[in-house]
N, C-alpha and C. Protein backbone atom coordinates (compact mmCIF):
# COMPACT_ATOMS: atom_id res chain seq x y z
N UNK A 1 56.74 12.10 -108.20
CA UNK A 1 58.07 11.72 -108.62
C UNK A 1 58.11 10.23 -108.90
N UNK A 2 58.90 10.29 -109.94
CA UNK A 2 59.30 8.33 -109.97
C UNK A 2 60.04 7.99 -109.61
N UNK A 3 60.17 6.69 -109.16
CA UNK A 3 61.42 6.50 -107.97
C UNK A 3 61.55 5.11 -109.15
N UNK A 4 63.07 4.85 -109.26
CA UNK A 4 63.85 3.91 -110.02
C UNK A 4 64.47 3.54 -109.03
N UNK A 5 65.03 2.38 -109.39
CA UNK A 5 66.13 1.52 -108.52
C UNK A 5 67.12 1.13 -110.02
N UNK A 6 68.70 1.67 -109.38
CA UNK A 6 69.73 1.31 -110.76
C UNK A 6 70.16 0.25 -109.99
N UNK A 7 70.18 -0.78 -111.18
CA UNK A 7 70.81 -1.63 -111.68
C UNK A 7 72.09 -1.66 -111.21
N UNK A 8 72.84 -2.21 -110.35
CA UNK A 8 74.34 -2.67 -110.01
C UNK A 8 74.78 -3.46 -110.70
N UNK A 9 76.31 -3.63 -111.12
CA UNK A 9 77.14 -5.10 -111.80
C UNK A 9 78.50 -4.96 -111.30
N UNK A 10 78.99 -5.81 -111.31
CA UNK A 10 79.99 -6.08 -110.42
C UNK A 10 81.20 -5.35 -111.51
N UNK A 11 82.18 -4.52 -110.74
CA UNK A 11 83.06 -4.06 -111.12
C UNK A 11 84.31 -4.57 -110.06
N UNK A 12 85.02 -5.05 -110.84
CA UNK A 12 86.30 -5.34 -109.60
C UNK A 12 86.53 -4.82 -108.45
N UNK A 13 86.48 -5.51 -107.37
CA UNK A 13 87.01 -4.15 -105.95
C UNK A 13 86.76 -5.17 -104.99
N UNK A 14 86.89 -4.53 -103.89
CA UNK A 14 87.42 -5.69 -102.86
C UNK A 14 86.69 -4.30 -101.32
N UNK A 15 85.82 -4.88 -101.00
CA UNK A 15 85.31 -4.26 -99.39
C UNK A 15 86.38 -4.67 -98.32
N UNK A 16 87.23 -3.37 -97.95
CA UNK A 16 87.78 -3.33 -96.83
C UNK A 16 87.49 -2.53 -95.55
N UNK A 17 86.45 -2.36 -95.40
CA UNK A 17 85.76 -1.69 -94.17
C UNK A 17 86.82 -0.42 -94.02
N UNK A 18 87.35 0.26 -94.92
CA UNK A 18 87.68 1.45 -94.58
C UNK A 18 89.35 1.28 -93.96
N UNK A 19 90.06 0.09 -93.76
CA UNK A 19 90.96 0.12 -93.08
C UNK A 19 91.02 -0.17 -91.63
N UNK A 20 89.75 -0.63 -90.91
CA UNK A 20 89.29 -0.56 -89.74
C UNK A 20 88.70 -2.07 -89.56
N UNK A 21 89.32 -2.85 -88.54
CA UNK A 21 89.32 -4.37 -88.42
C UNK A 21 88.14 -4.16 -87.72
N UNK A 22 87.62 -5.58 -87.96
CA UNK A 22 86.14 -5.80 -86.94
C UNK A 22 86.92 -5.40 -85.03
N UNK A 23 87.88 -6.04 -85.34
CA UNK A 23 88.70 -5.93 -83.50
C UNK A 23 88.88 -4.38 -83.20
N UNK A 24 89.04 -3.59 -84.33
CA UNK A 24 89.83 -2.25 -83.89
C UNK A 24 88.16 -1.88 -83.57
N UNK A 25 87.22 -1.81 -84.14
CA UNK A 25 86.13 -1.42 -84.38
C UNK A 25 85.13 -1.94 -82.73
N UNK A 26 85.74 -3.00 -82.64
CA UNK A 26 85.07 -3.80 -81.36
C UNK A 26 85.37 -2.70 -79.68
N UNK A 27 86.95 -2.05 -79.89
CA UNK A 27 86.71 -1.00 -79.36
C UNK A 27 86.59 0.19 -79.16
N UNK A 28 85.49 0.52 -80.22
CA UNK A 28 84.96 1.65 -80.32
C UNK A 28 83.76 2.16 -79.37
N UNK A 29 83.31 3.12 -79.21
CA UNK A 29 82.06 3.42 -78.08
C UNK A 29 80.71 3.81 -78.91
N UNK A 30 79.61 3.64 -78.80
CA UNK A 30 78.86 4.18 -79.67
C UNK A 30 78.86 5.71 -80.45
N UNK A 31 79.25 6.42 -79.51
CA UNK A 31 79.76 8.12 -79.94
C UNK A 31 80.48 8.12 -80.84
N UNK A 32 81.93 7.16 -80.39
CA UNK A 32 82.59 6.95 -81.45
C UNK A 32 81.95 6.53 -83.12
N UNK A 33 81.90 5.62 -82.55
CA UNK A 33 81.26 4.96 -84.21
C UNK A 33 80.32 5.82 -85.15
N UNK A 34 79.24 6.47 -84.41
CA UNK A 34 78.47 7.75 -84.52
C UNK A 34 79.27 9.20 -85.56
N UNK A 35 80.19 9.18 -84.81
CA UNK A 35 81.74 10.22 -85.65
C UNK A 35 82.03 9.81 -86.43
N UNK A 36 82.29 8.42 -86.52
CA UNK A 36 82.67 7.98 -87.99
C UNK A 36 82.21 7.72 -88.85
N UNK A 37 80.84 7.54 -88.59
CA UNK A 37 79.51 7.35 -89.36
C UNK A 37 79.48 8.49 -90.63
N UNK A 38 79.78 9.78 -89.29
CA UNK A 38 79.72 11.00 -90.15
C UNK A 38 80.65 11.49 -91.10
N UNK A 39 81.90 11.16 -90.81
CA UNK A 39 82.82 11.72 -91.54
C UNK A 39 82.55 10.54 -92.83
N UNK A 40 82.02 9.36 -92.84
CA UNK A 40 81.95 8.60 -94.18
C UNK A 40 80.90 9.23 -94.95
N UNK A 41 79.50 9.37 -94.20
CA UNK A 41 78.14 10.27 -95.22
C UNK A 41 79.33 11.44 -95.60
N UNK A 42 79.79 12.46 -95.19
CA UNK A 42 80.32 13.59 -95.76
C UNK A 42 81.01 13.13 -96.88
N UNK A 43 81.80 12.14 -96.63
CA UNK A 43 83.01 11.54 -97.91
C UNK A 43 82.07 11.18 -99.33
N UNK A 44 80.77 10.28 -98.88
CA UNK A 44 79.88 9.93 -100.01
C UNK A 44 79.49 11.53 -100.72
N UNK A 45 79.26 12.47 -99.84
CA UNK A 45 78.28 13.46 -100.77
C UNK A 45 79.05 14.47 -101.21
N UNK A 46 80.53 14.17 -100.93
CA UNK A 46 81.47 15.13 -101.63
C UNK A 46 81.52 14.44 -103.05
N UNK A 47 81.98 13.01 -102.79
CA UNK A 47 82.06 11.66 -104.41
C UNK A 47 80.47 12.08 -104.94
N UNK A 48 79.43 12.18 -104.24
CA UNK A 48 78.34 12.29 -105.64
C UNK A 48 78.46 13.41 -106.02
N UNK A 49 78.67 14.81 -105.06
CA UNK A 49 78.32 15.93 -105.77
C UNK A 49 79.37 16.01 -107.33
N UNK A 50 80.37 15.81 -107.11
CA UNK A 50 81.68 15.87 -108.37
C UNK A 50 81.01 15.12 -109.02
N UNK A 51 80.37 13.92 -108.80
CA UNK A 51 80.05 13.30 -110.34
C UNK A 51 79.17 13.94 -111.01
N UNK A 52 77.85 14.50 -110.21
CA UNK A 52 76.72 15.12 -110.19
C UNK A 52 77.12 16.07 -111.92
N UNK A 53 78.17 16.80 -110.83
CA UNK A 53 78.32 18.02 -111.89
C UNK A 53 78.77 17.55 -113.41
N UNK A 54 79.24 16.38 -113.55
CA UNK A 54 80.11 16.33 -114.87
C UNK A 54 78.80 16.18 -115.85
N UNK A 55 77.90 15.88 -115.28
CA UNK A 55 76.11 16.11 -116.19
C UNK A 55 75.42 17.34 -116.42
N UNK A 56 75.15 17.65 -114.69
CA UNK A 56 74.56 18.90 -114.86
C UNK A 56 74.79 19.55 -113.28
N UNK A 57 74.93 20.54 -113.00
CA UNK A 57 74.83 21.32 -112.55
C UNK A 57 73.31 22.34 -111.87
N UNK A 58 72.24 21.49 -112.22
CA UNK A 58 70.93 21.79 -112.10
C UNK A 58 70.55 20.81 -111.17
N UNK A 59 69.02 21.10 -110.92
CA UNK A 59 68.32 20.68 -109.61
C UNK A 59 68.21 19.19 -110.13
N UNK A 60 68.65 17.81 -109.16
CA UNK A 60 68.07 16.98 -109.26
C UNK A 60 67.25 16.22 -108.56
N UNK A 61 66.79 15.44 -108.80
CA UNK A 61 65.82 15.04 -107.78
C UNK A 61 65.67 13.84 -106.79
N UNK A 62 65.57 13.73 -105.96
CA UNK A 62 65.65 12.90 -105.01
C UNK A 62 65.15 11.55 -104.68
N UNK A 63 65.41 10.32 -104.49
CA UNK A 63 64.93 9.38 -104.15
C UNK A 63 64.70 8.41 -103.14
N UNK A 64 64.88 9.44 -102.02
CA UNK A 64 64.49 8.76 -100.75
C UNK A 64 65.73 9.76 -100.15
N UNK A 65 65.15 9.44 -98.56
CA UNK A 65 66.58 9.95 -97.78
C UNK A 65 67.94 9.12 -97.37
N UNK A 66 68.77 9.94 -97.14
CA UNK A 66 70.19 8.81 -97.22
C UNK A 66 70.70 9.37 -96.03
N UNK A 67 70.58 9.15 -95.06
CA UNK A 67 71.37 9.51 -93.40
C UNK A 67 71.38 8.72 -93.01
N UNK A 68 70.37 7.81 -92.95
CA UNK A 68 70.64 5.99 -92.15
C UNK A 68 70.92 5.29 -93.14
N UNK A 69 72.12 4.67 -92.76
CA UNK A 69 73.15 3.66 -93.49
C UNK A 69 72.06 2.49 -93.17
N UNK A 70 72.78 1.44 -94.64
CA UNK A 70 71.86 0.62 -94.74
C UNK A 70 72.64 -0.61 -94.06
N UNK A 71 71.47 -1.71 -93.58
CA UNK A 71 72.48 -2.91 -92.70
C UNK A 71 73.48 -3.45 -94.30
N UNK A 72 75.02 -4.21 -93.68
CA UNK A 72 75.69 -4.78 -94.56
C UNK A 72 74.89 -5.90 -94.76
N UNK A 73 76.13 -6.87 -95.39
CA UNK A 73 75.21 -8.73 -95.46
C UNK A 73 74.74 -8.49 -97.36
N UNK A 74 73.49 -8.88 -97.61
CA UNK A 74 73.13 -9.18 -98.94
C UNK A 74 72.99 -7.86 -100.22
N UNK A 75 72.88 -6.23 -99.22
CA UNK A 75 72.64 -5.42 -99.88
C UNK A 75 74.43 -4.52 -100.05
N UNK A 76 75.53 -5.21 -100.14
CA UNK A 76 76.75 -4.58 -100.28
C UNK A 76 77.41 -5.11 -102.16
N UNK A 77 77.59 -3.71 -102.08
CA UNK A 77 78.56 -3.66 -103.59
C UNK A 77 79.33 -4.03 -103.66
N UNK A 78 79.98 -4.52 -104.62
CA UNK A 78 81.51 -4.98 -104.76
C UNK A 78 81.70 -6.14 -104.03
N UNK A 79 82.93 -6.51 -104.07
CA UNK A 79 83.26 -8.09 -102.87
C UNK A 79 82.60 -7.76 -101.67
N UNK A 80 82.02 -9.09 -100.94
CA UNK A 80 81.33 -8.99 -99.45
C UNK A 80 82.63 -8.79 -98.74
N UNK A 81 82.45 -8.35 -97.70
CA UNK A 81 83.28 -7.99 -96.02
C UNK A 81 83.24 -9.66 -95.76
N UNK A 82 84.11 -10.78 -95.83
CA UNK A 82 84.14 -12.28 -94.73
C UNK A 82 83.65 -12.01 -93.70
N UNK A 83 82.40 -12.47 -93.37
CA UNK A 83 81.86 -12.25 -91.76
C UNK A 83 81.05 -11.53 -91.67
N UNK A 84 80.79 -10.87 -92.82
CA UNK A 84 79.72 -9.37 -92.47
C UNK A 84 78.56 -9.76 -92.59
N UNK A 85 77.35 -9.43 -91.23
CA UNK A 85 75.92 -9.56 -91.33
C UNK A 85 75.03 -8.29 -91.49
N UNK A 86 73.84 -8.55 -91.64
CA UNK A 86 73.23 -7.37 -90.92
C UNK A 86 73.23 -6.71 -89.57
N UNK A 87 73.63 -7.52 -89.11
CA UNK A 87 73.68 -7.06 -87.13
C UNK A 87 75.34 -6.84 -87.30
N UNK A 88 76.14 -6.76 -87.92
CA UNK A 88 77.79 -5.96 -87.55
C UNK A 88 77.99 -5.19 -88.61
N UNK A 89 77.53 -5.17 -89.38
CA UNK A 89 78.10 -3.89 -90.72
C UNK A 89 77.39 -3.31 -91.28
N UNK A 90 77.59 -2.20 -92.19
CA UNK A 90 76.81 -1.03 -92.80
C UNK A 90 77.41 -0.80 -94.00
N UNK A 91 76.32 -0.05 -94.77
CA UNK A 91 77.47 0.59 -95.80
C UNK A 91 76.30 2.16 -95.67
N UNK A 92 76.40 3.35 -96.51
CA UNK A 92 76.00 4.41 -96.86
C UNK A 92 75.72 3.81 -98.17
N UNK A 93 74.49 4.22 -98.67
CA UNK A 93 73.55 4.78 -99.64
C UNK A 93 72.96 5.59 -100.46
N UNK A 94 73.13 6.16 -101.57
CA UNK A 94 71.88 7.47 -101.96
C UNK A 94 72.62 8.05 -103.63
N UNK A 95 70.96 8.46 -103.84
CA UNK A 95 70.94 8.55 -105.46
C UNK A 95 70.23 10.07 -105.88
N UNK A 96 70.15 10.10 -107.21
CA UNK A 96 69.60 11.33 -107.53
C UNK A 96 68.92 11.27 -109.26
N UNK A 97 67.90 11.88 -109.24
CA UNK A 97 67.72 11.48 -110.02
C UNK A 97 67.41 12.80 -111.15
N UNK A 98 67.62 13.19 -112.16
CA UNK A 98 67.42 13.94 -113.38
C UNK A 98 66.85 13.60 -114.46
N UNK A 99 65.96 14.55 -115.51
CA UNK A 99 65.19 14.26 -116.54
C UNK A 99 65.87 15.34 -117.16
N UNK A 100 66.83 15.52 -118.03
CA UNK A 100 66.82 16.42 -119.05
C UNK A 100 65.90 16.91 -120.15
N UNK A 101 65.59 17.49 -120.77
CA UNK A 101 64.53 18.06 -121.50
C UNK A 101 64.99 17.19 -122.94
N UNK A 102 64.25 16.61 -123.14
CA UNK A 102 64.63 15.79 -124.53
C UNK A 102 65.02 14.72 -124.66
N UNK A 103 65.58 14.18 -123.77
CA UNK A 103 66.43 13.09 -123.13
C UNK A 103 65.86 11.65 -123.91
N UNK A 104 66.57 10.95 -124.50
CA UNK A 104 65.67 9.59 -124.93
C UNK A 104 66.52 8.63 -124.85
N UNK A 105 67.48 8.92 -123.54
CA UNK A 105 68.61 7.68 -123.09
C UNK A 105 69.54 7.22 -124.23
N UNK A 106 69.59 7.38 -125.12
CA UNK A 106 70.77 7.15 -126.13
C UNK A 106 71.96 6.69 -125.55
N UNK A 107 72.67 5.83 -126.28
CA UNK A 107 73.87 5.11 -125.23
C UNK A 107 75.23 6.36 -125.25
N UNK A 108 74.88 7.62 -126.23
CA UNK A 108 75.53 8.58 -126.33
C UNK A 108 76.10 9.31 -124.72
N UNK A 109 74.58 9.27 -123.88
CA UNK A 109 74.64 10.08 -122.70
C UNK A 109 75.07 9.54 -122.06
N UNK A 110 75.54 8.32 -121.74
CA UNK A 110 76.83 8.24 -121.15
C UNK A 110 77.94 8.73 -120.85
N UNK A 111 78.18 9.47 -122.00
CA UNK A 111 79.34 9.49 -122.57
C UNK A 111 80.36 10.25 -121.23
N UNK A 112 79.46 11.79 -120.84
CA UNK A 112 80.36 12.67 -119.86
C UNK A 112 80.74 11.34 -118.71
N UNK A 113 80.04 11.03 -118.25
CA UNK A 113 80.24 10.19 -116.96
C UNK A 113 81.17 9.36 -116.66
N UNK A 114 81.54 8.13 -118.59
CA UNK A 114 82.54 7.44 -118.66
C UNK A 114 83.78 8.14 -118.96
N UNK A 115 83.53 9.32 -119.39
CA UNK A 115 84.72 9.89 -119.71
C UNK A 115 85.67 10.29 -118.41
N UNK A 116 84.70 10.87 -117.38
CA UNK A 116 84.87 11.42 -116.23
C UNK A 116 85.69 10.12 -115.39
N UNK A 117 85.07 9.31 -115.59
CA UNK A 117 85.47 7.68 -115.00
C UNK A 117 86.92 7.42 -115.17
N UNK A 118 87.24 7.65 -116.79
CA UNK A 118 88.41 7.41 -117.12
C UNK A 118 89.44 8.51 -116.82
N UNK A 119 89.25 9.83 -116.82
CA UNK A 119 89.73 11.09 -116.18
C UNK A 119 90.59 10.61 -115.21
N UNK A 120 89.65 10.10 -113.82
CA UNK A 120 89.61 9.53 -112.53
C UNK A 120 91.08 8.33 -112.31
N UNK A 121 91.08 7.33 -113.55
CA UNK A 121 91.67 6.29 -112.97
C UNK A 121 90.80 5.39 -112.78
N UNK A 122 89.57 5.21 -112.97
CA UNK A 122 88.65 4.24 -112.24
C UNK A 122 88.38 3.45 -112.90
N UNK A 123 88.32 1.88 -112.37
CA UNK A 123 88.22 0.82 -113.35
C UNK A 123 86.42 0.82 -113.38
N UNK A 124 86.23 0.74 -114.57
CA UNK A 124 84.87 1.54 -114.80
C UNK A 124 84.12 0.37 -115.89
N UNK A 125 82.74 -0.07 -116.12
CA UNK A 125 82.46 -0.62 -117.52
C UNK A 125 81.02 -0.32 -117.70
N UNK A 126 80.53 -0.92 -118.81
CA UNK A 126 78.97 -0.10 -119.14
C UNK A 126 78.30 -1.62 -119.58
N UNK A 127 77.23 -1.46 -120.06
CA UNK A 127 76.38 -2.42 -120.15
C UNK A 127 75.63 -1.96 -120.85
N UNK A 128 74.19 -2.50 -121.68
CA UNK A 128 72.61 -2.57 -122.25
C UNK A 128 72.15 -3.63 -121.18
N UNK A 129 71.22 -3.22 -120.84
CA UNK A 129 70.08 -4.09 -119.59
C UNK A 129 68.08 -3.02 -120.49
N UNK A 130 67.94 -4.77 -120.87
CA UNK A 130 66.68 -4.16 -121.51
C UNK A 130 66.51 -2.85 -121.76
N UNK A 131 67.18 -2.33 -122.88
CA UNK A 131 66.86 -1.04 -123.45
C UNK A 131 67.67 0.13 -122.37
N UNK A 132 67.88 0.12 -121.51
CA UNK A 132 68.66 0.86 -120.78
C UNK A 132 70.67 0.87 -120.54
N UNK A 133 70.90 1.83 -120.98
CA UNK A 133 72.52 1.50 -120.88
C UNK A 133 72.97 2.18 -119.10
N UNK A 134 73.72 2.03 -118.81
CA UNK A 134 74.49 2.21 -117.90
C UNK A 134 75.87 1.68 -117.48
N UNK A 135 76.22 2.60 -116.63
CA UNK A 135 78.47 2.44 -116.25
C UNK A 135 78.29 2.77 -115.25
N UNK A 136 79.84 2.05 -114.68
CA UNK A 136 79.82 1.98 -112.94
C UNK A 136 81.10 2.06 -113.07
N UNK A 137 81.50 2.64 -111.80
CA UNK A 137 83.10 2.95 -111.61
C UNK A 137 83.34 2.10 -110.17
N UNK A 138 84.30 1.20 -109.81
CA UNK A 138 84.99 1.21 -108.87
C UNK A 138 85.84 2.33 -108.57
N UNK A 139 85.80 3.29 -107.51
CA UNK A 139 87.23 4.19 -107.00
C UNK A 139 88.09 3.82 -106.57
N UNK A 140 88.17 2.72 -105.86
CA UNK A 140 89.54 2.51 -105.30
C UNK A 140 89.46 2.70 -103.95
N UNK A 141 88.70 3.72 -103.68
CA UNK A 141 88.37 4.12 -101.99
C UNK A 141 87.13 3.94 -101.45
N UNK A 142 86.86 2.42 -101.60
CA UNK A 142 85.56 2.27 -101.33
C UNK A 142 84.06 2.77 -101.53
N UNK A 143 83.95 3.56 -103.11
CA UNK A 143 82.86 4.06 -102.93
C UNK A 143 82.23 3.42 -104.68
N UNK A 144 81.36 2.79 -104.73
CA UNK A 144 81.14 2.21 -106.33
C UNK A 144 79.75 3.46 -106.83
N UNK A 145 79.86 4.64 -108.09
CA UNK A 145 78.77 4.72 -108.63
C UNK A 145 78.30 4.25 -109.71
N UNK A 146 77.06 4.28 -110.00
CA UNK A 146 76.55 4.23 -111.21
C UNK A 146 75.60 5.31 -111.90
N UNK A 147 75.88 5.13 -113.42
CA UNK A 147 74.84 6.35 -113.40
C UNK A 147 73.99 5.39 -114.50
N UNK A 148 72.81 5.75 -115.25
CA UNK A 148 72.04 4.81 -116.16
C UNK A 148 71.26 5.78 -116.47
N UNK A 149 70.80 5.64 -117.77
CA UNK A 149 70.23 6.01 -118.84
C UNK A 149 69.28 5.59 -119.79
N UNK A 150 67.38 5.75 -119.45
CA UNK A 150 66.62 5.35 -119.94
C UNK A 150 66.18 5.82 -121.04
N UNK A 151 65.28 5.02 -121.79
CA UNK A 151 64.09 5.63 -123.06
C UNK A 151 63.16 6.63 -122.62
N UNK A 152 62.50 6.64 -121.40
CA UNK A 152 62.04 7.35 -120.94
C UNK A 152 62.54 8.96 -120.96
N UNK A 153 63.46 9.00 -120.25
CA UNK A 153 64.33 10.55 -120.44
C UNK A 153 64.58 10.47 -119.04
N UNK A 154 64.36 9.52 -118.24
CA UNK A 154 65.10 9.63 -116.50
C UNK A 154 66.58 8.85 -116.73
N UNK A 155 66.80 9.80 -116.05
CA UNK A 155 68.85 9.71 -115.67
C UNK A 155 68.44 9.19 -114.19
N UNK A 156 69.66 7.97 -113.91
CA UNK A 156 69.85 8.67 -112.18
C UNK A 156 71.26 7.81 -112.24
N UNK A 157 71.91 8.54 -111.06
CA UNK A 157 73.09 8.61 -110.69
C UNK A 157 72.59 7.69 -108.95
N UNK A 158 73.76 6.80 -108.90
CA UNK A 158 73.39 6.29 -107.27
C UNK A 158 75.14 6.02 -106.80
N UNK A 159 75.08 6.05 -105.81
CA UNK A 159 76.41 5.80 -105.09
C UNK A 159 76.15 4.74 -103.94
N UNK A 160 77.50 3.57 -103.68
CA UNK A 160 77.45 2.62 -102.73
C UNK A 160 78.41 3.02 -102.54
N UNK A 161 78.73 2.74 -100.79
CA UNK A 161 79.48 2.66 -100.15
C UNK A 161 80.65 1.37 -100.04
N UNK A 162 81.67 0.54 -99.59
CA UNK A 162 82.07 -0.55 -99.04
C UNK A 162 81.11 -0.80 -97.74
N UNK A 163 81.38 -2.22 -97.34
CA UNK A 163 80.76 -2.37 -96.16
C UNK A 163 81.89 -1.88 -94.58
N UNK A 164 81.28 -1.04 -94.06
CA UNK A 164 81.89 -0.72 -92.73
C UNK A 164 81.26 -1.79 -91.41
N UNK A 165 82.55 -2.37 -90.82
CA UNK A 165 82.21 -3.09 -89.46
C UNK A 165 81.53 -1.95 -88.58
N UNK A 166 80.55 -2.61 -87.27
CA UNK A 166 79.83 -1.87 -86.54
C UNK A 166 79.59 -2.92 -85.41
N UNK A 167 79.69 -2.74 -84.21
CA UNK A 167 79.42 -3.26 -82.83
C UNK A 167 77.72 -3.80 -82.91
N UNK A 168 77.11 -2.83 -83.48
CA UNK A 168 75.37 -3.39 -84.06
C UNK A 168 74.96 -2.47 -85.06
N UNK A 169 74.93 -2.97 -85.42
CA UNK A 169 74.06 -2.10 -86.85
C UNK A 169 72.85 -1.36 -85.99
N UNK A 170 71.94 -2.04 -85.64
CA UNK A 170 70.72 -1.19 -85.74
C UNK A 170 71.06 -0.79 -83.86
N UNK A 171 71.60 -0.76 -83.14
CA UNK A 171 72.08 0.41 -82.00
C UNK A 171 72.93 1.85 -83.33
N UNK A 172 73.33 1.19 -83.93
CA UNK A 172 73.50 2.49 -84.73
C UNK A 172 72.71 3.36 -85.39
N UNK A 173 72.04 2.73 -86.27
CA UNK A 173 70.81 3.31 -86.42
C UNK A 173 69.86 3.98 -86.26
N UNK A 174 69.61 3.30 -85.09
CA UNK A 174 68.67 4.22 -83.61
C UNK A 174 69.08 5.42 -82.85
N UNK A 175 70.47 5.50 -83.05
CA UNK A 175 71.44 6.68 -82.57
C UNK A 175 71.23 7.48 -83.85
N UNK A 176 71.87 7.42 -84.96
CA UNK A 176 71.11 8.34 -85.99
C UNK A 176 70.22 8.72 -86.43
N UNK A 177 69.06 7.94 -86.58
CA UNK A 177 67.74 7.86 -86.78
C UNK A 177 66.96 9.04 -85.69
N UNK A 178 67.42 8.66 -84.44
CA UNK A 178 66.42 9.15 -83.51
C UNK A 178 67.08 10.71 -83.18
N UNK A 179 68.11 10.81 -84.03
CA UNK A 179 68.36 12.48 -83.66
C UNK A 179 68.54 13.29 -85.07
N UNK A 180 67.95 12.57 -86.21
CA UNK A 180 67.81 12.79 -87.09
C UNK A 180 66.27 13.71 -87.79
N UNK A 181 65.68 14.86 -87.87
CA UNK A 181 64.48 15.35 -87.60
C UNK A 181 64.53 16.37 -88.71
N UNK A 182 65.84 16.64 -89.74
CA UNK A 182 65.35 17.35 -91.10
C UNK A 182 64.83 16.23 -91.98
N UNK A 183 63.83 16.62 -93.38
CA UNK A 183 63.42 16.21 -93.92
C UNK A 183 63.89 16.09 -95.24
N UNK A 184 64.44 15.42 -96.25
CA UNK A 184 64.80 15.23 -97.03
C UNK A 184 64.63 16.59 -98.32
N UNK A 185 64.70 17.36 -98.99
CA UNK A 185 63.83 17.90 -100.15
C UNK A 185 63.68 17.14 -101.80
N UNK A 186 62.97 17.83 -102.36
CA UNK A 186 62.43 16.56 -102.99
C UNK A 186 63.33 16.92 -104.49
N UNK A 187 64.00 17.85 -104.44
CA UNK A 187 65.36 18.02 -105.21
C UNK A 187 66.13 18.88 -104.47
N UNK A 188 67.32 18.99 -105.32
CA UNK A 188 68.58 20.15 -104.92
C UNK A 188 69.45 19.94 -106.16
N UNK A 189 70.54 20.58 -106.09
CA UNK A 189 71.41 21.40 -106.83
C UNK A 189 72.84 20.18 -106.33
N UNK A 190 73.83 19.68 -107.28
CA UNK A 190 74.55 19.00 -106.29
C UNK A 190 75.48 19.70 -105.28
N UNK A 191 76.24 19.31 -103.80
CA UNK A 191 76.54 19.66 -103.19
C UNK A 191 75.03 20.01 -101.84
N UNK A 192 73.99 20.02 -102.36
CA UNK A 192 72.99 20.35 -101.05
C UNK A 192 72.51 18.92 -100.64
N UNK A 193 72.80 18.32 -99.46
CA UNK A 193 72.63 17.03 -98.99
C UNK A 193 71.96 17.14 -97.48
N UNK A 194 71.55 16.18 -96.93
CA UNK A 194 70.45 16.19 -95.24
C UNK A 194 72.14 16.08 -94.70
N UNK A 195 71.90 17.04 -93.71
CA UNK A 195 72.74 17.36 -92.65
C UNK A 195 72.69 15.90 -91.90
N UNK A 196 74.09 15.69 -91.35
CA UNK A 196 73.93 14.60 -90.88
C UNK A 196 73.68 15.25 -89.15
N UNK A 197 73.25 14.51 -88.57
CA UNK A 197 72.90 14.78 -87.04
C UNK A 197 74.29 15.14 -85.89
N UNK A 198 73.87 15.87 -85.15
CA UNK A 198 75.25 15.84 -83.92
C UNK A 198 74.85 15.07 -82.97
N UNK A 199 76.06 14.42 -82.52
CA UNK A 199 76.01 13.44 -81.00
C UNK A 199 74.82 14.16 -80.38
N UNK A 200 75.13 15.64 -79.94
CA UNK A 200 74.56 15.75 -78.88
C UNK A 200 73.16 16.96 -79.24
N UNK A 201 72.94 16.32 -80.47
CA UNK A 201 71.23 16.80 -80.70
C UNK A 201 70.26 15.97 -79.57
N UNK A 202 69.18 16.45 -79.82
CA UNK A 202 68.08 16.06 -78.71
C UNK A 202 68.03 14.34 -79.43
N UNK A 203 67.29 13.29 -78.48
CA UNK A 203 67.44 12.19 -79.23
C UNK A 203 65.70 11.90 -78.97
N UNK A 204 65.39 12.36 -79.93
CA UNK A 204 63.58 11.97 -80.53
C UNK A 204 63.19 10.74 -79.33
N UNK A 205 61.68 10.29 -79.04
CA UNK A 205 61.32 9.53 -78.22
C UNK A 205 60.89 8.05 -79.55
């Protein structure tokens, strides 16, 4: 498989950790935070699967696993969180990737995605980046995608999160990570995503 990395550009929006102050967040318990962890991965893979479909409806393919949120700080979309490091914030991550049969990136194939964008409400814009076009939507609810379109004939679609406050990033991590034990597959269909873990799975050594 080839693994791409898309291209981000700044689309207007503003990271508000979800509505949830670093203070409200400060008293949270790790379990807690853990719960909320989850109900945000679920929110991301409901937003990719809908975009997924306005392309295709077929197997796409995968580019790494997305259950451990990535630390906040230098790798967040849209406006930074004031204050946010790698050791207090997070955001969610994850992409997919498709080759249509024929595919030669034309700035045409865009087209479903921006349309879909505008459908939405979403302040949305596109670009040329060396021979490659691509569009990104701000939602409004913290979640920025992009999708992009090569010469090659690889599509991929990626989704960012806002940055979410966290008591520690990587105590979080280690709580997901270590009870985390399915394996990614190396495509799916949209809507099939890695189960996110339960509190009270076994916690790996």
């Amino acid at each position: 498989m080839v693994l791409s990395v898309v291209t981000v550009f700044a689309v207007a929006g503003c990271a508000s950790g979800a509505g949830l102050t670093q203070a409200e967040v400060a008293g949270m318990s790790l379990e807690d935070e853990f719960a909320l962890a989850s109900e945000r991965y679920a929110e991301m893979q409901s937003v990719l699967e809908e975009a997924q479909v306005q392309v295709s409806d077929g197997a796409w393919q995968w580019n790494g696993g997305e259950v451990l949120p990535v630390t906040g700080g230098p790798d967040a979309s849209g406006e930074p969180l004031p204050g946010a490091d790698e050791s207090n914030s997070y955001l969610f991550r994850a992409g997919r990737i498709l080759e249509p049969q024929g595919a030669t990136g034309v700035r045409s194939d865009l087209d479903p995605m921006i349309e879909y964008f505008d459908e939405k409400g979403w302040r949305s814009g596109s670009r040329e980046v060396a021979g490659e076009y691509e569009t990104r939507a701000d939602t409004g609810e913290g979640w920025w995608l992009s999708y992009t379109v090569r010469p090659n004939g690889q599509y991929s679609l990626a989704i960012d999160s806002e940055v979410f406050w966290t008591n520690d990033s990587s105590e979080l991590r280690l709580a997901i990570g270590k009870r985390d034990v399915t394996p990614f597959p190396e495509e799916s269909v949209p809507g099939v995503f890695e189960p996110f873990p339960s509190w009270t799975d076994p916690v790996q050594p």
